[in-house]
N, C-alpha and C. Protein backbone atom coordinates (compact mmCIF):
# COMPACT_ATOMS: atom_id res chain seq x y z
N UNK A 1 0.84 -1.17 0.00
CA UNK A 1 0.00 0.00 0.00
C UNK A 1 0.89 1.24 0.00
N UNK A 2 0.60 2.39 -1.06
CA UNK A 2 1.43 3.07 -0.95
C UNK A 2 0.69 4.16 0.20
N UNK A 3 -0.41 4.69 0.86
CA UNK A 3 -1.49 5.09 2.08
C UNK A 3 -1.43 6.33 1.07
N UNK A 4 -1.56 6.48 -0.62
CA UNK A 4 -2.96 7.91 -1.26
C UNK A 4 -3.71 7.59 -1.09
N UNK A 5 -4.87 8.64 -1.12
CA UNK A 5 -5.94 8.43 -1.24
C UNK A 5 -6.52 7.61 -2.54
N UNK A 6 -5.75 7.45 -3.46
CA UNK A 6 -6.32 6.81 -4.91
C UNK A 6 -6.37 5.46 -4.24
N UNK A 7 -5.57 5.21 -3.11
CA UNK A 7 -5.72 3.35 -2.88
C UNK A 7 -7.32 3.08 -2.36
N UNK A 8 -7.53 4.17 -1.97
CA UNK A 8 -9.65 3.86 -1.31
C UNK A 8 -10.12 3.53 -1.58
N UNK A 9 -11.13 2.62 -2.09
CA UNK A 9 -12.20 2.08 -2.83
C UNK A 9 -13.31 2.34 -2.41
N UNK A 10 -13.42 2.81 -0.83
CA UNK A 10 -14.90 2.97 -0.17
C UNK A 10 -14.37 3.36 0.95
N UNK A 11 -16.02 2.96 1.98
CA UNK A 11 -15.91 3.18 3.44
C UNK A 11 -17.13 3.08 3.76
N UNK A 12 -17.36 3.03 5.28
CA UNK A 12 -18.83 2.45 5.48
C UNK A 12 -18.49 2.77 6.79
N UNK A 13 -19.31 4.00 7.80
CA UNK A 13 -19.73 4.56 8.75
C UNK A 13 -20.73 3.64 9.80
N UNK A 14 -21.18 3.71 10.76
CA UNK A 14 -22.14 2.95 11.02
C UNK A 14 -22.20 3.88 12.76
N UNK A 15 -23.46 3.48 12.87
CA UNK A 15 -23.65 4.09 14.70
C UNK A 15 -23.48 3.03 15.21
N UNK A 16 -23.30 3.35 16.58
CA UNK A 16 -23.21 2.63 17.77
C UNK A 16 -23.94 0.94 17.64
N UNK A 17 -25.63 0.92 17.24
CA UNK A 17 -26.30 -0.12 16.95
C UNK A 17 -26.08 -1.12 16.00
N UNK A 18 -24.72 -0.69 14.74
CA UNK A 18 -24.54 -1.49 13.93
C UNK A 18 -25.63 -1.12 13.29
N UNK A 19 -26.31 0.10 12.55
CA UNK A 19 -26.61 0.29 11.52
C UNK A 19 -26.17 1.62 10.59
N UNK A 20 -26.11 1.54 9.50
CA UNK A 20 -25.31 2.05 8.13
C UNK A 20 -25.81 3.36 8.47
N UNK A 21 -24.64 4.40 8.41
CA UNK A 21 -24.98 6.03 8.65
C UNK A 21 -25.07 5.93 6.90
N UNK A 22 -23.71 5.96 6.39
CA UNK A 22 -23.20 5.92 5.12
C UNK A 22 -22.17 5.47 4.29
N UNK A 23 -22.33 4.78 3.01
CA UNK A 23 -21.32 3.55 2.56
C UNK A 23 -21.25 4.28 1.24
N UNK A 24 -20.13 4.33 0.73
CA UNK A 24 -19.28 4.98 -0.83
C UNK A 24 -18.91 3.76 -1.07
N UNK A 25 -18.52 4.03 -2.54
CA UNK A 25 -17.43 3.01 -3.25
C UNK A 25 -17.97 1.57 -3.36
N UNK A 26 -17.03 0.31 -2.73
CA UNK A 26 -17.71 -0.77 -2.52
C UNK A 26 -17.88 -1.13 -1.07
N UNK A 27 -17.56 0.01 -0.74
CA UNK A 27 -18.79 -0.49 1.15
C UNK A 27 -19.80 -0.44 0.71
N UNK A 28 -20.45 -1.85 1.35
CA UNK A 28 -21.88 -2.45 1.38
C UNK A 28 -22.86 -1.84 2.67
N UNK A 29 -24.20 -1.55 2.34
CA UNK A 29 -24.80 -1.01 3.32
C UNK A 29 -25.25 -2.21 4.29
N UNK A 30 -25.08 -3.49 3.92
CA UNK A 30 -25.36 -4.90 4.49
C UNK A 30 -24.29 -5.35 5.40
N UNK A 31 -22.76 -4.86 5.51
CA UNK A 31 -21.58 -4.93 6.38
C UNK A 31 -21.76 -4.42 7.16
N UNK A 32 -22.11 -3.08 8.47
CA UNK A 32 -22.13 -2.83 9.22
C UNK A 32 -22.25 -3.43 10.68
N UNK A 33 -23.50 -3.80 10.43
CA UNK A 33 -23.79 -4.66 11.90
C UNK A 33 -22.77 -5.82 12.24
N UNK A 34 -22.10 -6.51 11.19
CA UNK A 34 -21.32 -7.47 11.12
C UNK A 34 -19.57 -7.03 12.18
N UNK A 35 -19.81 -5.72 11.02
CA UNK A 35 -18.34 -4.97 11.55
C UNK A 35 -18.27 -4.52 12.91
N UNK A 36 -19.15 -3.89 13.47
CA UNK A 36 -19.89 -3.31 14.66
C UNK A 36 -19.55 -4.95 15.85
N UNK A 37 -20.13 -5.82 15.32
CA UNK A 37 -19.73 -6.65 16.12
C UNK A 37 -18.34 -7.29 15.98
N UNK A 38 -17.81 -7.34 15.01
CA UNK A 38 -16.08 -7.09 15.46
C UNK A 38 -15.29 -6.37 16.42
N UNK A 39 -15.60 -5.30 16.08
CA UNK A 39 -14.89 -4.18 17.33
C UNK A 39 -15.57 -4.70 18.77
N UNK A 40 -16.58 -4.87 18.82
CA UNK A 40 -17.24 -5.05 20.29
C UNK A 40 -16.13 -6.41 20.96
N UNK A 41 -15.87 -7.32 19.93
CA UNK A 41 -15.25 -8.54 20.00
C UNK A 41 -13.83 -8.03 20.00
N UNK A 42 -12.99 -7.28 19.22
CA UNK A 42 -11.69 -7.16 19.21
C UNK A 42 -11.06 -6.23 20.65
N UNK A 43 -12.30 -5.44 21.33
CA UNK A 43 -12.11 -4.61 22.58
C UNK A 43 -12.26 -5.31 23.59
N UNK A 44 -12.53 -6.98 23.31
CA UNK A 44 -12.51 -7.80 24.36
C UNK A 44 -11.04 -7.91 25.04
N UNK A 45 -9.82 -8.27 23.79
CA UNK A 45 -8.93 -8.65 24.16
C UNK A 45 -7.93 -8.03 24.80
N UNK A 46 -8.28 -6.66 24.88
CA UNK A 46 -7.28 -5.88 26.42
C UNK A 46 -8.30 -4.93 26.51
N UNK A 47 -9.01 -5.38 27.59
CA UNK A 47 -10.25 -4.85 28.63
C UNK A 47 -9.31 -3.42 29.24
N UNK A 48 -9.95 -2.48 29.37
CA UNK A 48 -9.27 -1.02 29.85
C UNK A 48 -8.95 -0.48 28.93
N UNK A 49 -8.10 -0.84 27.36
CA UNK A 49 -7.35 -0.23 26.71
C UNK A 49 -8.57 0.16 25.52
N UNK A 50 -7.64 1.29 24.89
CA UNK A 50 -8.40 2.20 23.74
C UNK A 50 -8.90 1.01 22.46
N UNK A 51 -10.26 1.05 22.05
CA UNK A 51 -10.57 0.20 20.85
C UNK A 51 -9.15 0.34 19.61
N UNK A 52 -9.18 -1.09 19.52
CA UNK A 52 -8.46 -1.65 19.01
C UNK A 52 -8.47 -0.81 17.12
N UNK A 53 -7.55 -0.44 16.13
CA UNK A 53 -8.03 -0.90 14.69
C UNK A 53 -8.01 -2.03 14.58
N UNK A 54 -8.51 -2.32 13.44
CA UNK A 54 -8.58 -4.32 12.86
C UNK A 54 -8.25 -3.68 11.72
N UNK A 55 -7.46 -4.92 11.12
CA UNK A 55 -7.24 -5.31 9.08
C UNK A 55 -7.69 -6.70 9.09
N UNK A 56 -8.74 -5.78 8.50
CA UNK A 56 -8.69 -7.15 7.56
C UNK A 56 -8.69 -6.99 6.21
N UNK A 57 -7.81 -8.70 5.79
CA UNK A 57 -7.29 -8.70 4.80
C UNK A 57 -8.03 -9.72 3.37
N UNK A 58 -8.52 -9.00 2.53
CA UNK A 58 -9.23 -10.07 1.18
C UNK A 58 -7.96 -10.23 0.08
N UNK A 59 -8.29 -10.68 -1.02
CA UNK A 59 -7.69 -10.85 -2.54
C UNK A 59 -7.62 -9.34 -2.66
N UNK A 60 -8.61 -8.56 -2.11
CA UNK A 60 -8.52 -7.56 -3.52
C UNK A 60 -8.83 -6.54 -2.35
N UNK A 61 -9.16 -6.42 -1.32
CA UNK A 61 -9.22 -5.14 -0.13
C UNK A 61 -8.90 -4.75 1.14
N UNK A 62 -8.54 -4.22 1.44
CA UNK A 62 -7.81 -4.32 3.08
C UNK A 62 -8.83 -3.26 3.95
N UNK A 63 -9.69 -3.67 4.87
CA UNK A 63 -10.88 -3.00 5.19
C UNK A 63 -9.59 -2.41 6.57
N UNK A 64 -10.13 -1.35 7.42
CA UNK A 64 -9.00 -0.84 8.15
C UNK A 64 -10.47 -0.35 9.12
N UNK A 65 -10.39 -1.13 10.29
CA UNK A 65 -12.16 -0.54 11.11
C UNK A 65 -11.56 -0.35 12.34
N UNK A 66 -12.33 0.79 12.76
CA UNK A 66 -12.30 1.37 13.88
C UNK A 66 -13.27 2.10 14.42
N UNK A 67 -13.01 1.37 15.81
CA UNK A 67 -14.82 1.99 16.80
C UNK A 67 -14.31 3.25 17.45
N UNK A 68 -14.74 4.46 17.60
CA UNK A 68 -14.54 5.81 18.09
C UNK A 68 -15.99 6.00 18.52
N UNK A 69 -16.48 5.99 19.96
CA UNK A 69 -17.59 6.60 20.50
C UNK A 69 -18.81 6.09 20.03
N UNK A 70 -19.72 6.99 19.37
CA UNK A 70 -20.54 6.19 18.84
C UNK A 70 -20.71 6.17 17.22
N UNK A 71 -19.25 6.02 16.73
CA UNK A 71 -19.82 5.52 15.63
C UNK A 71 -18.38 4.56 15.04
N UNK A 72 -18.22 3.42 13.90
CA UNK A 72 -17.67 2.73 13.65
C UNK A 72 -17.27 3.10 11.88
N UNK A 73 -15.99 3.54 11.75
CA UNK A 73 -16.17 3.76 10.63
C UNK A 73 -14.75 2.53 9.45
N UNK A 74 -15.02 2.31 8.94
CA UNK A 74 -14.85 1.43 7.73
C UNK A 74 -13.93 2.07 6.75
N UNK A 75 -12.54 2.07 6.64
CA UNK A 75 -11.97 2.34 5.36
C UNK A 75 -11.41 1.09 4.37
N UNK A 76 -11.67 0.98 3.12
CA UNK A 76 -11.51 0.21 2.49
C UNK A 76 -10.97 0.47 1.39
N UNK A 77 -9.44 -0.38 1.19
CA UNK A 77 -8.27 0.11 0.25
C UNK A 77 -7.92 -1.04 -0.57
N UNK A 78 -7.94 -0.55 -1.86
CA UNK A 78 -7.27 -1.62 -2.67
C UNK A 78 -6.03 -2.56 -2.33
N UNK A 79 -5.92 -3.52 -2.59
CA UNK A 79 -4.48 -4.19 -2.47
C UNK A 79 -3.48 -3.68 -3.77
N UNK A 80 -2.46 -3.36 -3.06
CA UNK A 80 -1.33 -2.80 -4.26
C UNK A 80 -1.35 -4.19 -5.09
């Protein structure tokens, strides 16, 4: 990844409940709640400390999620 902005393909916002504020590109408005419950799950593994980012990694996208307050937002970057 070279981290321009041309590597973005999307992104996908979501509130607190795990539902879709707003999704560009190829964020799906159907991923949220899914993602939402990732972070809830990835802030398990050091209880006290600041929400975690996650990568995850496909063939073709590297989603980059992170929970901030109440809302969860979704960046999603091409693979170089």
């Amino acid at each position: 990844m070279t981290g321009g902005s041309d590597d973005i393909a999307g992104f996908i916002i979501s509130d607190c409940r795990g539902l879709c504020i707003q999704a560009e590109g190829v964020g799906q408005t159907k991923s949220p709640g899914l993602i939402s419950s990732l972070t809830s799950q990835a802030s398990l593994l050091e209880p006290g400390r600041e929400n975690p980012v996650i990568l995850i990694e496909s063939d073709q996208y590297n989603y980059m999620v992170k929970k901030d307050d109440n809302v969860t937002v979704t960046v999603i970057k091409n693979k170089a």
